[in-house]
N, C-alpha and C. Protein backbone atom coordinates (compact mmCIF):
# COMPACT_ATOMS: atom_id res chain seq x y z
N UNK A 1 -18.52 -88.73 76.62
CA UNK A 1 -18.40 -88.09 77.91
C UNK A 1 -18.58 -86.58 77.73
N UNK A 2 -19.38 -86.06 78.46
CA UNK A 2 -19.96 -84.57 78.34
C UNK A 2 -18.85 -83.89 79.50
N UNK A 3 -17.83 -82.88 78.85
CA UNK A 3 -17.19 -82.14 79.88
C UNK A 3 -17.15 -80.86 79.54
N UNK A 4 -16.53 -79.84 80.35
CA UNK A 4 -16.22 -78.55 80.31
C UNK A 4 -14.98 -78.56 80.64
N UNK A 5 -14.07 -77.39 79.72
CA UNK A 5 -13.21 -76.80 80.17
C UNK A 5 -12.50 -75.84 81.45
N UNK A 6 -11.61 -75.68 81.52
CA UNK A 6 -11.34 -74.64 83.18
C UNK A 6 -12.25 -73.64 82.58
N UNK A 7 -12.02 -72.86 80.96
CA UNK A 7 -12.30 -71.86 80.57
C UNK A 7 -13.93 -71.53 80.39
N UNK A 8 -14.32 -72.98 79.79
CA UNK A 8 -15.94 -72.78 80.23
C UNK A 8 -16.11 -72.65 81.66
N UNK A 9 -16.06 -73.18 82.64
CA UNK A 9 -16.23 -73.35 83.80
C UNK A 9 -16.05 -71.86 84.30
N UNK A 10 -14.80 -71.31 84.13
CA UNK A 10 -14.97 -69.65 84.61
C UNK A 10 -15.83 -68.76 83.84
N UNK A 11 -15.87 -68.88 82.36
CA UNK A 11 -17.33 -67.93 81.91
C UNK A 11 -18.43 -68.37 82.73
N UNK A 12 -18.78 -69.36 83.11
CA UNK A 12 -20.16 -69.72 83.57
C UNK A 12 -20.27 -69.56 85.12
N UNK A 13 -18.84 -69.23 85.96
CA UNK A 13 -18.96 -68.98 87.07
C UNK A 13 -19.65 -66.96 87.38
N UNK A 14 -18.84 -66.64 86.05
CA UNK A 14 -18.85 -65.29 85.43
C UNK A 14 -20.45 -64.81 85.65
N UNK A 15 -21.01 -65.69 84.97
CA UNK A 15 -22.81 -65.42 84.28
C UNK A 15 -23.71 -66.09 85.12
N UNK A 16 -23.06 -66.61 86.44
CA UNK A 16 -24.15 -67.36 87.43
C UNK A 16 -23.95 -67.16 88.62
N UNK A 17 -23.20 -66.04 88.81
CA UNK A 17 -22.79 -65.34 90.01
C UNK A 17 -23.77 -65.40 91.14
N UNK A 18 -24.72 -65.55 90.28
CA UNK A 18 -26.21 -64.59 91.51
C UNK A 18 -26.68 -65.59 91.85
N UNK A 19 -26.39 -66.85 91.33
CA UNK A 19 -27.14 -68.72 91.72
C UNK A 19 -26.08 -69.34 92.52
N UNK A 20 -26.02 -69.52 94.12
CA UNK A 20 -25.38 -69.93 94.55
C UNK A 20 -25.29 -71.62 94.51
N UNK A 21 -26.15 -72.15 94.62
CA UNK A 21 -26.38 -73.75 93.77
C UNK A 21 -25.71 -73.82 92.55
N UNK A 22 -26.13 -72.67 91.14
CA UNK A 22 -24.70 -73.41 90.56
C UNK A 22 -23.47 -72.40 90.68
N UNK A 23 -23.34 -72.59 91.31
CA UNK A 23 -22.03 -71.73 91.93
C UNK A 23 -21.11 -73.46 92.82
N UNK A 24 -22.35 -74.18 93.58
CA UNK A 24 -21.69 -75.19 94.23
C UNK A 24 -21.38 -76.00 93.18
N UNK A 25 -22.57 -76.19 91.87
CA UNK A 25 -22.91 -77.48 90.91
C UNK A 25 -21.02 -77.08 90.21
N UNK A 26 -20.85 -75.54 89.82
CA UNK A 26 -19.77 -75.52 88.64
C UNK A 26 -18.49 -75.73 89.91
N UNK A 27 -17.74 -76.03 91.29
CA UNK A 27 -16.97 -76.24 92.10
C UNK A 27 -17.38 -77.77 92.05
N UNK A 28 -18.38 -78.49 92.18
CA UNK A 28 -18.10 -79.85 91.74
C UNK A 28 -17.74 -80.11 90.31
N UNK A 29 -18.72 -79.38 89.10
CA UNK A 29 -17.70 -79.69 88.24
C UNK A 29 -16.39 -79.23 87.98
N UNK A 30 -15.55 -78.98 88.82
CA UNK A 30 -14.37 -77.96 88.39
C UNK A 30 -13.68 -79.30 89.02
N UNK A 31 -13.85 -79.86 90.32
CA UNK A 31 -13.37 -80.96 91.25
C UNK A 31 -13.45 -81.91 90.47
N UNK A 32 -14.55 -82.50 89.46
CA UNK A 32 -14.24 -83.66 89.07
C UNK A 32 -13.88 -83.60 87.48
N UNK A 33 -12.96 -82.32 86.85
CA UNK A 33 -11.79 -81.95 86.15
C UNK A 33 -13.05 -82.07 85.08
N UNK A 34 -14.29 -81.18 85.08
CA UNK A 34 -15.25 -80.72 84.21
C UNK A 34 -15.88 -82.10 83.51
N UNK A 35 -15.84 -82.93 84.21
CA UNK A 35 -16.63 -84.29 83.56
C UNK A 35 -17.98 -83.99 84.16
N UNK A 36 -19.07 -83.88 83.37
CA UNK A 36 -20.61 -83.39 83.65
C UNK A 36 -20.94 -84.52 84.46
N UNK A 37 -21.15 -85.63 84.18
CA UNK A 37 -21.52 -87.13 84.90
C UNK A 37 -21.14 -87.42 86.16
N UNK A 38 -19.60 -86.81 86.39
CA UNK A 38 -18.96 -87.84 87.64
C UNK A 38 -19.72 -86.65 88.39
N UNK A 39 -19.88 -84.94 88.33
CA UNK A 39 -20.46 -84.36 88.64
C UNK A 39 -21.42 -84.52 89.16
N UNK A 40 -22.32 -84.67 87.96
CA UNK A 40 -24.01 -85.65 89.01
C UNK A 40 -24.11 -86.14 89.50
N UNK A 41 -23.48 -87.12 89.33
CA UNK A 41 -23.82 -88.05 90.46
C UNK A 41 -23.45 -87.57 92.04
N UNK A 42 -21.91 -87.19 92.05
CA UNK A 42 -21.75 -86.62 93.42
C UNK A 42 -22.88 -85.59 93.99
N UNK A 43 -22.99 -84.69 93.23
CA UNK A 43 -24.27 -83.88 93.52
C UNK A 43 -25.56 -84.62 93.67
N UNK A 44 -25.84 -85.34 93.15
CA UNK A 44 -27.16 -86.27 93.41
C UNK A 44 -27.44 -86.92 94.75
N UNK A 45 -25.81 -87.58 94.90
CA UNK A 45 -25.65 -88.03 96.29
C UNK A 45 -26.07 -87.37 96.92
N UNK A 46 -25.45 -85.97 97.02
CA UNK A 46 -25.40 -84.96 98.21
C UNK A 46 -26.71 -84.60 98.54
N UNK A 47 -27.38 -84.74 97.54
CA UNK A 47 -28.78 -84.50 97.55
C UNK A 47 -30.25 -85.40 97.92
N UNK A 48 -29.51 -86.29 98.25
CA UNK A 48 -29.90 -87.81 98.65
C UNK A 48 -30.50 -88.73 98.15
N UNK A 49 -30.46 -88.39 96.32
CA UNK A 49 -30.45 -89.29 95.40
C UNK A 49 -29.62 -90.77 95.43
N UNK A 50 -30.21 -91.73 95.16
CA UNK A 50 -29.27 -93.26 94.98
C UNK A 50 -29.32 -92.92 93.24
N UNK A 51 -27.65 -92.60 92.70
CA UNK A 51 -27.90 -93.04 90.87
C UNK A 51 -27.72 -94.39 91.39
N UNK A 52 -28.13 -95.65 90.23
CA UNK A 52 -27.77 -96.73 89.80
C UNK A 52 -27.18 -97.44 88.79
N UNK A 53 -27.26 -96.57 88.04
CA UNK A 53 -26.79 -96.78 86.25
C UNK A 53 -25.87 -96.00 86.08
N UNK A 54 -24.82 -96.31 84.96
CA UNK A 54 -23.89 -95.88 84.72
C UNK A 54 -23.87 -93.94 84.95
N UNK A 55 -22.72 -93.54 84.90
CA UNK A 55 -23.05 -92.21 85.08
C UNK A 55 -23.73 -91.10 83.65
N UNK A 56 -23.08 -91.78 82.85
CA UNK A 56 -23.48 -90.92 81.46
C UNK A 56 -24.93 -91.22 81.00
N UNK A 57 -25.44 -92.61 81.03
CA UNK A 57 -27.28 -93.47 81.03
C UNK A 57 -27.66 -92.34 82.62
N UNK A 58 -27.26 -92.20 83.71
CA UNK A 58 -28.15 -91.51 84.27
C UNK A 58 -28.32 -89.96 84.66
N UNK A 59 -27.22 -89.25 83.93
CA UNK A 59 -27.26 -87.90 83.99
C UNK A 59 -28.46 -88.06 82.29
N UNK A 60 -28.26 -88.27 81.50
CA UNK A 60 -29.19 -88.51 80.58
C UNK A 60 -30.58 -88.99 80.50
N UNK A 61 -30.83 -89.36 81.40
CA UNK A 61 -32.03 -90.32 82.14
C UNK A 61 -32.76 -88.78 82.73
N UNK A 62 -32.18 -87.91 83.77
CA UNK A 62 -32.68 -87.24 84.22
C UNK A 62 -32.54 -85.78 83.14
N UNK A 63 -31.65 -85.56 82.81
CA UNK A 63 -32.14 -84.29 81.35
C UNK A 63 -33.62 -84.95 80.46
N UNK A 64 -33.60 -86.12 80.83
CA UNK A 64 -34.86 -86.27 79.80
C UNK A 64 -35.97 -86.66 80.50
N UNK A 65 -36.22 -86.13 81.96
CA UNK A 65 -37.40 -86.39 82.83
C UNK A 65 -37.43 -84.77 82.94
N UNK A 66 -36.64 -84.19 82.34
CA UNK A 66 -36.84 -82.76 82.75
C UNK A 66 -37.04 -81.89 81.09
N UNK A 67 -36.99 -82.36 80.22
CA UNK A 67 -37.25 -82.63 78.90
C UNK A 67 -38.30 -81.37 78.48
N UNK A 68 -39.88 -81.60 79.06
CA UNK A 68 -40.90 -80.96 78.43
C UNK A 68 -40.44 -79.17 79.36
N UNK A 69 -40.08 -79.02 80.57
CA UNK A 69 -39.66 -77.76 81.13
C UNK A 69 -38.58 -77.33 80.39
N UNK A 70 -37.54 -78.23 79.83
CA UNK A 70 -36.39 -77.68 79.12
C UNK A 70 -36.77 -76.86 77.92
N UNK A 71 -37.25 -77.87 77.32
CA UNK A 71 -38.06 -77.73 75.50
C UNK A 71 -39.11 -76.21 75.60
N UNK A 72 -39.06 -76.05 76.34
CA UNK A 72 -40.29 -75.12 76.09
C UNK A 72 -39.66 -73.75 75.44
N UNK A 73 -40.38 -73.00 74.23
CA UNK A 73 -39.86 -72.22 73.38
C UNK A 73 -39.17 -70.89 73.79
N UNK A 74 -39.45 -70.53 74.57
CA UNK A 74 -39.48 -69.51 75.38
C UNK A 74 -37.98 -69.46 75.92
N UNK A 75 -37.54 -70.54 76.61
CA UNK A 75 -36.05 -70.89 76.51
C UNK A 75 -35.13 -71.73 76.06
N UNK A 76 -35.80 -71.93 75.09
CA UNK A 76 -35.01 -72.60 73.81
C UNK A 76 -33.75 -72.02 73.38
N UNK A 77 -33.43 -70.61 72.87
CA UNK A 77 -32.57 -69.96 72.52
C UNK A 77 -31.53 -69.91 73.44
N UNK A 78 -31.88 -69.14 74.51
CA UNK A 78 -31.32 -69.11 75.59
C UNK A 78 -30.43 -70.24 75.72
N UNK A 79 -30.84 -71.01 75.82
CA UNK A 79 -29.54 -72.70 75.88
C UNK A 79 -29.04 -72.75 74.67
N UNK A 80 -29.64 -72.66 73.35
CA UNK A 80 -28.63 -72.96 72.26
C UNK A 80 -27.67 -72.09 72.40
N UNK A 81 -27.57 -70.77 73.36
CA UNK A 81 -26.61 -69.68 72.97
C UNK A 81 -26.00 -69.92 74.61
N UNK A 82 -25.91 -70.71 74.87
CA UNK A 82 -25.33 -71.60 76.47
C UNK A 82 -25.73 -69.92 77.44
N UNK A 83 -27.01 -69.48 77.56
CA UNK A 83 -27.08 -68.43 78.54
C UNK A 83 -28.41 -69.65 79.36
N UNK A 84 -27.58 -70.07 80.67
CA UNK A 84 -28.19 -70.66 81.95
C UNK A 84 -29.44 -69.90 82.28
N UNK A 85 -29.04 -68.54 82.78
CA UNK A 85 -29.79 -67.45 84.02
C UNK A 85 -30.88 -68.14 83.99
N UNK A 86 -31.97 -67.59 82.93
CA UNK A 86 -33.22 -67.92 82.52
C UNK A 86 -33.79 -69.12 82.97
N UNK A 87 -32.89 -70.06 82.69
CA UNK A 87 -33.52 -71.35 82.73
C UNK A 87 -33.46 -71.91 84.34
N UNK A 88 -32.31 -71.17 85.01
CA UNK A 88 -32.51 -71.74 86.49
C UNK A 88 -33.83 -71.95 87.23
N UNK A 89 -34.23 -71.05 87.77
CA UNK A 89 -35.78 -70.67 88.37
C UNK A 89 -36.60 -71.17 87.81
N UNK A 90 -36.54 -71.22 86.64
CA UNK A 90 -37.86 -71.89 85.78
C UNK A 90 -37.66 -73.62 85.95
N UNK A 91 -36.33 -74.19 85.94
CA UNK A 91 -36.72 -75.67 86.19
C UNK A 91 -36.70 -76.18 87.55
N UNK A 92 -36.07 -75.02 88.27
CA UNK A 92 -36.31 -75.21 89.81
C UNK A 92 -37.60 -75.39 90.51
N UNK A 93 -38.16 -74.53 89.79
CA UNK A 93 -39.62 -74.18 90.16
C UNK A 93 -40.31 -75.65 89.90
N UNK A 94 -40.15 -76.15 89.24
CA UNK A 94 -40.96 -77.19 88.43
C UNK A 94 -40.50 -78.53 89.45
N UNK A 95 -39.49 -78.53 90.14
CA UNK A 95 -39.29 -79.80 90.89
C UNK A 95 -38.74 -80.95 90.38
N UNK A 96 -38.66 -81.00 89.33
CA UNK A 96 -38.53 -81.98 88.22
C UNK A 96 -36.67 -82.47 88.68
N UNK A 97 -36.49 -81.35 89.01
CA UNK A 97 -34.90 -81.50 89.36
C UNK A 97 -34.23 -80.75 90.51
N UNK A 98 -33.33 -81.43 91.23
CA UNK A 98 -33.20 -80.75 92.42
C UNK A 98 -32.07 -79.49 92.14
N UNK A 99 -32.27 -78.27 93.12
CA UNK A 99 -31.35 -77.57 92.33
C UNK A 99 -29.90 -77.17 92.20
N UNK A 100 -29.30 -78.26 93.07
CA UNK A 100 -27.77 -78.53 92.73
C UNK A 100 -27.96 -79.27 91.42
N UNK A 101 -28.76 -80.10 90.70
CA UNK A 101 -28.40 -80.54 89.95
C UNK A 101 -28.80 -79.56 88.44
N UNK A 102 -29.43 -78.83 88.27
CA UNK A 102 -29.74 -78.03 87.18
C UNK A 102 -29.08 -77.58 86.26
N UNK A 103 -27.97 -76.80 87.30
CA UNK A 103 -26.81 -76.80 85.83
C UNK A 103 -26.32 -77.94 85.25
N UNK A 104 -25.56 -79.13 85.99
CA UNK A 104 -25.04 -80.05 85.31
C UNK A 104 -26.14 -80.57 83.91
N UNK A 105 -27.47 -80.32 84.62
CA UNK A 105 -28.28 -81.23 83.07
C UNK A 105 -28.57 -79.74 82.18
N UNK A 106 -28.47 -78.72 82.15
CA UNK A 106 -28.06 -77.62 81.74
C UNK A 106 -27.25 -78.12 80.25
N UNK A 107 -26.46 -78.20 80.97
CA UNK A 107 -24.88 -78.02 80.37
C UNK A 107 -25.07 -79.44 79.39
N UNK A 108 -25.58 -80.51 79.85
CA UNK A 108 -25.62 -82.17 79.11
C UNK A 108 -26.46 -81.63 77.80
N UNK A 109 -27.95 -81.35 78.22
CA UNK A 109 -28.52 -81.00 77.05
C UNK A 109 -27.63 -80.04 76.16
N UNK A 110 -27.07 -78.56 76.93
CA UNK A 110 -26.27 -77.85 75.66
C UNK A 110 -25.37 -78.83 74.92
N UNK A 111 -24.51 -79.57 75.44
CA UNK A 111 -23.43 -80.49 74.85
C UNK A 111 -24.35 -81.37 73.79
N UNK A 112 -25.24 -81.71 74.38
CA UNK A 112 -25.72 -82.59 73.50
C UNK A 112 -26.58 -82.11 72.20
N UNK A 113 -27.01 -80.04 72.20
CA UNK A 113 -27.55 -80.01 71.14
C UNK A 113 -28.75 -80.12 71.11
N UNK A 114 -29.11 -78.60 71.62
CA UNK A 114 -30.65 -78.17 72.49
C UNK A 114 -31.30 -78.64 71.14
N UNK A 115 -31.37 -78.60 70.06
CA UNK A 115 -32.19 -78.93 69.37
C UNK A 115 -32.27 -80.46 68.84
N UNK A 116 -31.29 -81.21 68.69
CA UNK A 116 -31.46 -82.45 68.61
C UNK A 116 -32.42 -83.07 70.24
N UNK A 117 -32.13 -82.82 71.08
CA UNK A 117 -32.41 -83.23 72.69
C UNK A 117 -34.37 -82.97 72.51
N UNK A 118 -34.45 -81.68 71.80
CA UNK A 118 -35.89 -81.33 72.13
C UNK A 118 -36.57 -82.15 70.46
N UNK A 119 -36.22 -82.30 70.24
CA UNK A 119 -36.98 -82.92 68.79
C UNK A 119 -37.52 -83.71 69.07
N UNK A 120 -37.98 -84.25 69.99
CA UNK A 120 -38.97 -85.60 70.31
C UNK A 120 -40.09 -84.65 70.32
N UNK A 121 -39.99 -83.98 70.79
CA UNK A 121 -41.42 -82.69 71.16
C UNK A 121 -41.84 -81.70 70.42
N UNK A 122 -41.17 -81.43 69.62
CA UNK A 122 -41.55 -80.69 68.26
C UNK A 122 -42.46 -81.17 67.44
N UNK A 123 -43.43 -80.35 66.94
CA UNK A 123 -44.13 -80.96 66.61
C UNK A 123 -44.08 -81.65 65.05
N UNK A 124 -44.94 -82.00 64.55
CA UNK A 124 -44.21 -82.97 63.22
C UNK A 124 -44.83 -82.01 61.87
N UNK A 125 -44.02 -81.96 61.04
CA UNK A 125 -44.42 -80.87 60.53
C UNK A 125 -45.01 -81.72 58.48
């Protein structure tokens, strides 16, 4: 289970001040006591997504339809060092994900280890 703390949750309210989407995304996760999943999904709802699959298979499902915009080198760092800003606009832009949901898959890939997550796409050396 991918969660955040109160204490993460206020640094990141701290550093995303200026994104009112995740401003709503980190008040749902704060509501559902920093569990990333139960998060998505409510947000997904709201957004008029149907999930169907468990919550943790489909917040994971969608970090990895959003995968090749994540991976890209340019903001690679940026997530291993959990700085969001950057990456908002850029996966917004792309559609790939709606943008209440961005931070939560944000935050899944950081938990999960921006570089394990992007290694499918790296190239083989």
């Amino acid at each position: 289970m991918a969660t955040l703390t109160p204490e993460e949750i206020a640094q990141f309210r701290t550093q995303l001040a200026d994104y009112p989407d995740a401003l709503v995304a980190l008040d749902e996760i704060e509501q559902c006591e920093g569990d990333l999943e139960d998060a998505a999904i409510a947000l997904a709802i709201r957004v008029g997504q149907q999930p169907d699959i468990a919550n943790a298979e489909w917040l994971d499902s969608l970090a990895k339809k959003c995968r090749a915009a994540i991976c890209q080198p340019e903001f690679r760092n940026d997530l291993v060092n959990k700085t969001f800003a950057p990456m908002i606009g850029h996966l917004t832009a792309t559609k790939l994900c709606p943008a209440l949901l961005v931070i939560p898959v944000l935050m899944y890939v950081a938990q999960q280890g921006v570089n394990n997550f992007c290694e499918p796409l790296d190239p083989m050396l």
